[in-house]
Protein backbone atom coordinates (compact mmCIF):
# COMPACT_ATOMS: atom_id res chain seq x y z
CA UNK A 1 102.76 69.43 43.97
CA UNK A 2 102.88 69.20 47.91
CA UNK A 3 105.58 67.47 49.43
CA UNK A 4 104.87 66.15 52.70
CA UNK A 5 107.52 64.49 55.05
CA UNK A 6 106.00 60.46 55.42
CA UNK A 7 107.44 57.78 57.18
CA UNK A 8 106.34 54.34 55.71
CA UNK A 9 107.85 51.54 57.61
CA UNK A 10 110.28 50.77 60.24
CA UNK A 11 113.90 51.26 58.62
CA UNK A 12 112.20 53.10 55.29
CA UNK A 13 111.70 56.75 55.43
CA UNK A 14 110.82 58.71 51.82
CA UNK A 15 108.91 61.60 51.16
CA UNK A 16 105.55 60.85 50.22
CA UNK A 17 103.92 63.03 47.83
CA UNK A 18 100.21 63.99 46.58
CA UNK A 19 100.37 64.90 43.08
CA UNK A 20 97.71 67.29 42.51
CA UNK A 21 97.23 70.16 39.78
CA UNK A 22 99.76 72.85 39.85
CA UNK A 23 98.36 76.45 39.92
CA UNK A 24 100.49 77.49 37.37
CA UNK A 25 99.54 78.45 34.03
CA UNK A 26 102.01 76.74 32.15
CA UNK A 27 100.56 73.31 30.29
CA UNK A 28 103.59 71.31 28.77
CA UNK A 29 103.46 69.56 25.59
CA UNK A 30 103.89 65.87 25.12
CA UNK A 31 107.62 66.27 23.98
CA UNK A 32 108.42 68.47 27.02
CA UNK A 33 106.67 65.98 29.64
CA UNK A 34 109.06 63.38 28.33
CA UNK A 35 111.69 65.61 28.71
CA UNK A 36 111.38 66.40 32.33
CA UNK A 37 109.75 62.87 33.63
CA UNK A 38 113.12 61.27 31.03
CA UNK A 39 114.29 59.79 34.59
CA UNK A 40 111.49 58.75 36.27
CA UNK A 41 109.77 57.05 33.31
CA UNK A 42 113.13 54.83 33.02
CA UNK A 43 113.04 53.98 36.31
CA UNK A 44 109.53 53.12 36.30
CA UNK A 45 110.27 51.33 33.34
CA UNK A 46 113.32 49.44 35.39
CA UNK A 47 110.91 48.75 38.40
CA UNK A 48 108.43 47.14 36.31
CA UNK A 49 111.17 44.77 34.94
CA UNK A 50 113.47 44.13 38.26
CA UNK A 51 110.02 44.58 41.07
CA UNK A 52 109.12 40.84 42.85
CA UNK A 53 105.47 41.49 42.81
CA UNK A 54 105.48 43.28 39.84
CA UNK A 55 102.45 41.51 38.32
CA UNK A 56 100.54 42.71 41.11
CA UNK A 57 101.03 46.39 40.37
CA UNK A 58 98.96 48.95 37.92
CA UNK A 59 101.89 50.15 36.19
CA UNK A 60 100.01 51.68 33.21
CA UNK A 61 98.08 53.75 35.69
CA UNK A 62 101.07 54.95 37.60
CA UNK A 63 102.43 56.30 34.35
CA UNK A 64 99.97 58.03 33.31
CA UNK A 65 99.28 59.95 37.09
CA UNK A 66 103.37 60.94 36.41
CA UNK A 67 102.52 62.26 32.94
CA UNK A 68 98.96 63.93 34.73
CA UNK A 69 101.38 65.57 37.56
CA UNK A 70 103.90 66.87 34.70
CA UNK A 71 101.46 68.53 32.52
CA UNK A 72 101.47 71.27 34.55
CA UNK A 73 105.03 71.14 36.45
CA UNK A 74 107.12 74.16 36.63
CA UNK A 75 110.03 73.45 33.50
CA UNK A 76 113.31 74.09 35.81
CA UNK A 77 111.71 71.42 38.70
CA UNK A 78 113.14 67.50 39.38
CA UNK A 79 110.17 65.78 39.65
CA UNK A 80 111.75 62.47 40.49
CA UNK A 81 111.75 62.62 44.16
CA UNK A 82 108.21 63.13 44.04
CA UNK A 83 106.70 60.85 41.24
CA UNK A 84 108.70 57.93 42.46
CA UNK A 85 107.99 58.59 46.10
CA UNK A 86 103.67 57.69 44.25
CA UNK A 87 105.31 54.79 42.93
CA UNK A 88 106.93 53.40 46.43
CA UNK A 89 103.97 53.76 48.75
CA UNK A 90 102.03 52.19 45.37
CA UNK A 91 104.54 48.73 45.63
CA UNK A 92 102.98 45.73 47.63
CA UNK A 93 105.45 44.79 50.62
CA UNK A 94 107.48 47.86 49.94
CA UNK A 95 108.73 47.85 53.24
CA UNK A 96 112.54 46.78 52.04
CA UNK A 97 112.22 49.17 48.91
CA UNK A 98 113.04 52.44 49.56
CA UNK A 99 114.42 55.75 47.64
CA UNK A 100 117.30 57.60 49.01
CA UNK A 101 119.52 60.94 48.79
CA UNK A 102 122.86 60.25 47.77
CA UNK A 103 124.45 62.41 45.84
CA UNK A 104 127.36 61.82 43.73
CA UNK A 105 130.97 63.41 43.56
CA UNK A 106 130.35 66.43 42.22
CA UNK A 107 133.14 69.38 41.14
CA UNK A 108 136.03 67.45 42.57
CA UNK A 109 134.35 67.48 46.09
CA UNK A 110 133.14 64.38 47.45
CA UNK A 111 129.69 64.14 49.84
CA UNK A 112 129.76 64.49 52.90
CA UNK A 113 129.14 60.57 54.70
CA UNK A 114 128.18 60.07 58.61
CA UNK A 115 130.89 59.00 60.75
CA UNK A 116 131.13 55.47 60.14
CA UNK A 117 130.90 53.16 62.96
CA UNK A 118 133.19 50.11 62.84
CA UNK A 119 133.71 46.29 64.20
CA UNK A 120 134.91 46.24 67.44
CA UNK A 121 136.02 43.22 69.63
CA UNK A 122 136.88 42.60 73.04
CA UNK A 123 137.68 39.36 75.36
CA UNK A 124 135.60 38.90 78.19
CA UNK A 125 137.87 35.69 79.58
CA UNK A 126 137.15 32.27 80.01
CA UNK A 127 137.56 31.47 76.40
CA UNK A 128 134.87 34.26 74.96
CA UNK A 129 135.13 36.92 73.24
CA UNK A 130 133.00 39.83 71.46
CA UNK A 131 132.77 41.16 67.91
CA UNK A 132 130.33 43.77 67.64
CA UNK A 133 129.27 44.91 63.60
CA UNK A 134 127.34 47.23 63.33
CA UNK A 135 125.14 48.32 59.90
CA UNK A 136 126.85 49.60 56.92
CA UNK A 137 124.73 51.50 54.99
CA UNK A 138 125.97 54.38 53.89
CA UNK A 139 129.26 54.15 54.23
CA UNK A 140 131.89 55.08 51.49
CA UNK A 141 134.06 52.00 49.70
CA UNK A 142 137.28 53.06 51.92
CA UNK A 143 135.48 52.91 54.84
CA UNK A 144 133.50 49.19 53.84
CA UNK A 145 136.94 48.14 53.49
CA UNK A 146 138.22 49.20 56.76
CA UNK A 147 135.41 47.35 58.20
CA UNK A 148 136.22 44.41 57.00
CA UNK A 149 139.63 44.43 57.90
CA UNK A 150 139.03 45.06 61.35
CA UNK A 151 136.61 42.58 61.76
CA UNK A 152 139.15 39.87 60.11
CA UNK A 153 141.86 41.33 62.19
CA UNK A 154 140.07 40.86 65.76
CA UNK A 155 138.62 37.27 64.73
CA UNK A 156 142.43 36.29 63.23
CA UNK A 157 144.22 37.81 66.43
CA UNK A 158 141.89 35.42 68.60
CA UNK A 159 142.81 31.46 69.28
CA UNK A 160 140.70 29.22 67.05
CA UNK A 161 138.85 27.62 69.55
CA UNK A 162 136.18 29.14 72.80
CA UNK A 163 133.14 31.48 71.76
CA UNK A 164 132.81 34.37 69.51
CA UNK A 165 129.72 36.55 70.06
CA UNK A 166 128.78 38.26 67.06
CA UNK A 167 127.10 41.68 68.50
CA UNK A 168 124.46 42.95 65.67
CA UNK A 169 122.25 44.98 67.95
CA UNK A 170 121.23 48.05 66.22
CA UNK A 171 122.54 46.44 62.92
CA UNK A 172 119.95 47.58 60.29
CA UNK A 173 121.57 46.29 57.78
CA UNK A 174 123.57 47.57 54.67
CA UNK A 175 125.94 45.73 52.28
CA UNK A 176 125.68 41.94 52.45
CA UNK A 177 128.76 41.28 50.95
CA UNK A 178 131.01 43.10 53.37
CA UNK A 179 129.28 41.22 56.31
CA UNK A 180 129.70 37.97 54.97
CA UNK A 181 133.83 38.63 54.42
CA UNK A 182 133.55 40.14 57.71
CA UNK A 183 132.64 36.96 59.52
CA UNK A 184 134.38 34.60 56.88
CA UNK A 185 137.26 33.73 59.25
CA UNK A 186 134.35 31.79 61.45
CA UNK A 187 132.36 30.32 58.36
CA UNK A 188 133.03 27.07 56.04
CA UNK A 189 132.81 27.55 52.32
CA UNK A 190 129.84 26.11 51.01
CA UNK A 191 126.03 26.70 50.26
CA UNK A 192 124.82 30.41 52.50
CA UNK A 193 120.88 30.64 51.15
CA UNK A 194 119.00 31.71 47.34
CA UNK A 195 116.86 34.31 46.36
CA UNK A 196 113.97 33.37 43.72
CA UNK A 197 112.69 36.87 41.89
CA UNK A 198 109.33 37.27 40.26
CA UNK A 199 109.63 35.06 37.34
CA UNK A 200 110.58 32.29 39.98
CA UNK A 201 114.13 32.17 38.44
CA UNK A 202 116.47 31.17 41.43
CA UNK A 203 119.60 32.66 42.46
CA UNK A 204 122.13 30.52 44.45
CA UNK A 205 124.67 32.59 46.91
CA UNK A 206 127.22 30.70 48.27
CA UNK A 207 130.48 31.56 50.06
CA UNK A 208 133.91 30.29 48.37
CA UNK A 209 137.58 31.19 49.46
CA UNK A 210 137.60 33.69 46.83
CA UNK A 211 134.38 35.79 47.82
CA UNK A 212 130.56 35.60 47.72
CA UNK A 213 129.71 33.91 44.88
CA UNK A 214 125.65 34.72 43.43
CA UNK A 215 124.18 32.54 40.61
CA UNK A 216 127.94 31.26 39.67
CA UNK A 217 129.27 34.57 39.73
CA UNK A 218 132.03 36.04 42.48
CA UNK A 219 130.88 39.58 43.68
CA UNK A 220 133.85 41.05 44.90
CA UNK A 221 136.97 39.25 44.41
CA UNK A 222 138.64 38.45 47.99
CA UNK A 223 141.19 36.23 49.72
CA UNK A 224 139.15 35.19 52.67
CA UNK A 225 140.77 32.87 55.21
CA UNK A 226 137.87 30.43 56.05
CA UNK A 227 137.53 28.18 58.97
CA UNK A 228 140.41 29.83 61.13
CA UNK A 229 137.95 29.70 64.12
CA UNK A 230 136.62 26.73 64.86
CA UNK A 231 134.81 27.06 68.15
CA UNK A 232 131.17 28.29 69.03
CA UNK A 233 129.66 31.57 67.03
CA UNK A 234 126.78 33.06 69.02
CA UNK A 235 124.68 35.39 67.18
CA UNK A 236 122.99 38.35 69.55
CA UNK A 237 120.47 40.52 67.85
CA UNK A 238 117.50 42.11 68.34
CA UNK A 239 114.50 43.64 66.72
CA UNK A 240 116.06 46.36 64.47
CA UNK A 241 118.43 43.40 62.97
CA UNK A 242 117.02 43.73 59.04
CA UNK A 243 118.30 42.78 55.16
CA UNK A 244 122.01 42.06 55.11
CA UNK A 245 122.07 41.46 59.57
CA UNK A 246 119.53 38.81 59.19
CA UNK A 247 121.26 37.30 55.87
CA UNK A 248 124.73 36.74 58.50
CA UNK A 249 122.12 35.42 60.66
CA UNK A 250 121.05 32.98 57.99
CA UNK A 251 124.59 32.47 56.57
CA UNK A 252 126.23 31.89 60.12
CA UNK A 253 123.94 28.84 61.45
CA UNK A 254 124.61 27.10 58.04
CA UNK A 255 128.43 27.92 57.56
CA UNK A 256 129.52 27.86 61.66
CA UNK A 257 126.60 26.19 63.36
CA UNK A 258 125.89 29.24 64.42
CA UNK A 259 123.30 29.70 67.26
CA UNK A 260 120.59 32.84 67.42
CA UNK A 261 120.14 34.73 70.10
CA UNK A 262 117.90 37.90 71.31
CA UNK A 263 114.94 39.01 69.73
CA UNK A 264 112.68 37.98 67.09
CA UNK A 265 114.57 40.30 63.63
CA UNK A 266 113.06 42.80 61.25
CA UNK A 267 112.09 40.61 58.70
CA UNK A 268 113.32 42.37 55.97
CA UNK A 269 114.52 38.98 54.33
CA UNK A 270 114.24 40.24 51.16
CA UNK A 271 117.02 40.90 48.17
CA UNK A 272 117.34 44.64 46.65
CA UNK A 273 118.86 46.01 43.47
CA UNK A 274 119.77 49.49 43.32
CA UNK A 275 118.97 51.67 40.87
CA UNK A 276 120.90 55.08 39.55
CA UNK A 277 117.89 57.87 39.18
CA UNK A 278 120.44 60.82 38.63
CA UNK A 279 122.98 62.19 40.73
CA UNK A 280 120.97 62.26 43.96
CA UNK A 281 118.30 59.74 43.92
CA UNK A 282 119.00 55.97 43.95
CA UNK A 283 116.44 53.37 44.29
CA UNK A 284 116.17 50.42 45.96
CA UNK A 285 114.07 47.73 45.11
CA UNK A 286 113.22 44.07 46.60
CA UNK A 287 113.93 42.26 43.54
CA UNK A 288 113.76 38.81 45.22
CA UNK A 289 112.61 36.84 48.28
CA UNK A 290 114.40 34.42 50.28
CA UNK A 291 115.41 30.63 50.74
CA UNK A 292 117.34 29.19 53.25
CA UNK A 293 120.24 26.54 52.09
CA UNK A 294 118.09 23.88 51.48
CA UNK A 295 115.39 25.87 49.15
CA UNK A 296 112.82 26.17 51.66
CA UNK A 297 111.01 30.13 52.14
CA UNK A 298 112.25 32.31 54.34
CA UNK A 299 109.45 34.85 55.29
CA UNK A 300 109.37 37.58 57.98
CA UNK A 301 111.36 37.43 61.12
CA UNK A 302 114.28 35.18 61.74
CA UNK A 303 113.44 33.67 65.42
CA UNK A 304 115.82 32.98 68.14
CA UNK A 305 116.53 29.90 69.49
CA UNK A 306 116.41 31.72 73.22
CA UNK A 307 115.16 35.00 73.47
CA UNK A 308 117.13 36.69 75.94
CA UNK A 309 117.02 40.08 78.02
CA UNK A 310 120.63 40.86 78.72
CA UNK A 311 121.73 44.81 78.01
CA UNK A 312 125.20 44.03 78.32
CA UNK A 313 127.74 41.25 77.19
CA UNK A 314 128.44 40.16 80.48
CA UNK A 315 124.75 39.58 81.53
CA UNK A 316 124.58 37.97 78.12
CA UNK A 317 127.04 34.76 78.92
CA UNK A 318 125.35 34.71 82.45
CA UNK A 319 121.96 33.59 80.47
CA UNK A 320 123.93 31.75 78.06
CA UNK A 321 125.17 29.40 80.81
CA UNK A 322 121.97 29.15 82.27
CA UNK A 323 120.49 27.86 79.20
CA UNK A 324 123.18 25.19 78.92
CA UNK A 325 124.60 27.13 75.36
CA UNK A 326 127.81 28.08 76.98
């Protein structure tokens, strides 16, 4: 097997691997390729079942090129990474599906996480003010919580009325759930947007004083103050602004009248399920496309209602008031 460092699409990064024939001399039976491909095979098995364009892939032909590749694989190998690397770069519109390293707690010590960047605010006078959020992916449960605290806390703190600007520059994306109860003090309850999988079975997400609630069920129970602010929510993004970013995007000019602002998004507007490989790998797969509130498609890039230039906050409002939006 060689291994070879790939870079598929903006925001997805894998290893992409050619399976070829090992040099070795060992050939392993049928009971011992099952043995070592045990993981893989189930979640090929799972992608097959959960995929949104799963009809369009050769699945039988991808299992048999993992049993091929571990025929001749050396017995005390993983060969997970590498046979479900094939399988990614084999997915049509992969781009949001992706496989990634993180390992689990292992002998008492936990892994090691980036430092986590959190929501920060600040008041720029004359009645606006700035929330930055930034993406949350990879952060640890303690620190998803922190972030949405201190996004609550700055929007709470503020009077009710003037102009928040929600900052999501650089916001790749992350946990959709902890974005939406991070902005919940300037949203309504009500309908946010669906997702429809590959069996065209749709999926209602709404947003309820209790939580996010998906296909009548609440994801994470929470007491979310809705409505405190009542003013103007500007949203200010730009082209890295992908999944769970664009979904606030979405969610924000339904539930606060929210306007768009920046650059034309990712378009990464697509819903993943993660999947447990073993205690490094998980997997995440677009399991669903999106519609907006009123059950039309969402496809590719979100597009802002002015595209603006502005590097700083303060430039920002200048081209806000020029366009007559402030």
């Amino acid at each position: 097997m060689v291994i070879v460092a790939y870079s598929d699409t903006p925001g997805v990064v894998f290893e992409r691997v050619a399976l070829v024939e090992s040099r070795s001399d060992i050939e392993n039976s049928a009971e011992q390729i099952a043995v070592l491909g045990r993981s893989a095979f189930a979640a090929l098995k799972y992608a097959k079942d959960v995929y949104f364009k799963s009809t369009a892939v050769r699945w039988a032909a991808l299992e048999a090129e993992f049993r091929k590749a571990l025929r001749r694989a050396p017995r005390d190998f993983a060969p997970e990474g590498a046979l479900l690397s094939v399988m990614l770069s084999s997915l049509p519109d992969r781009k949001h599906s992706s496989l990634a390293f993180q390992p689990l707690e292992r002998n008492g010590r936990k892994p090691l996480h980036r430092q986590d960047v959190l929501p920060s605010c600040v008041d720029l006078g004359d009645g606006v003010r700035v929330l930055t959020l930034p993406g949350t992916a990879g952060m640890s449960a303690e620190a998803l919580e922190r972030y949405v605290s201190m996004a609550n806390a700055c929007i709470l703190a503020a009077p009710s009325d003037g102009t928040w600007i929600f900052d999501l520059r650089g916001n790749t994306g992350g946990n959709e759930e902890i974005l939406l109860a991070s902005a919940a003090p300037a949203l309504s309850a009500g309908p946010l947007y669906a997702w429809v999988n590959g069996k065209g079975v749709v999926q209602k997400v709404d947003l309820t004083p209790r939580g996010k609630r998906t296909a009548g069920t609440i994801w994470k129970e929470r007491a979310l103050q809705l409505e405190h602010f009542r003013g103007k929510v500007v949203l200010w993004a730009d082209s890295s602004c992908a999944s769970s970013c664009e979904m606030l995007i979405a969610a924000s000019q339904v539930r606060a009248h929210g306007i768009f602002v920046g650059e034309p998004t990712a378009g990464l507007t697509t819903a993943n399920e993660s999947y447990r490989v073993n205690r490094e790998l998980t997997l995440q797969l677009t399991a669903g496309s999106m519609l907006d509130a009123d059950g039309a498609a969402i496809e590719g890039s979100l597009l802002p209602r002015l595209l603006v230039t502005s590097q700083t906050a303060a430039d920002l409002v200048k081209e806000l008031r020029q366009a007559g939006i402030l």
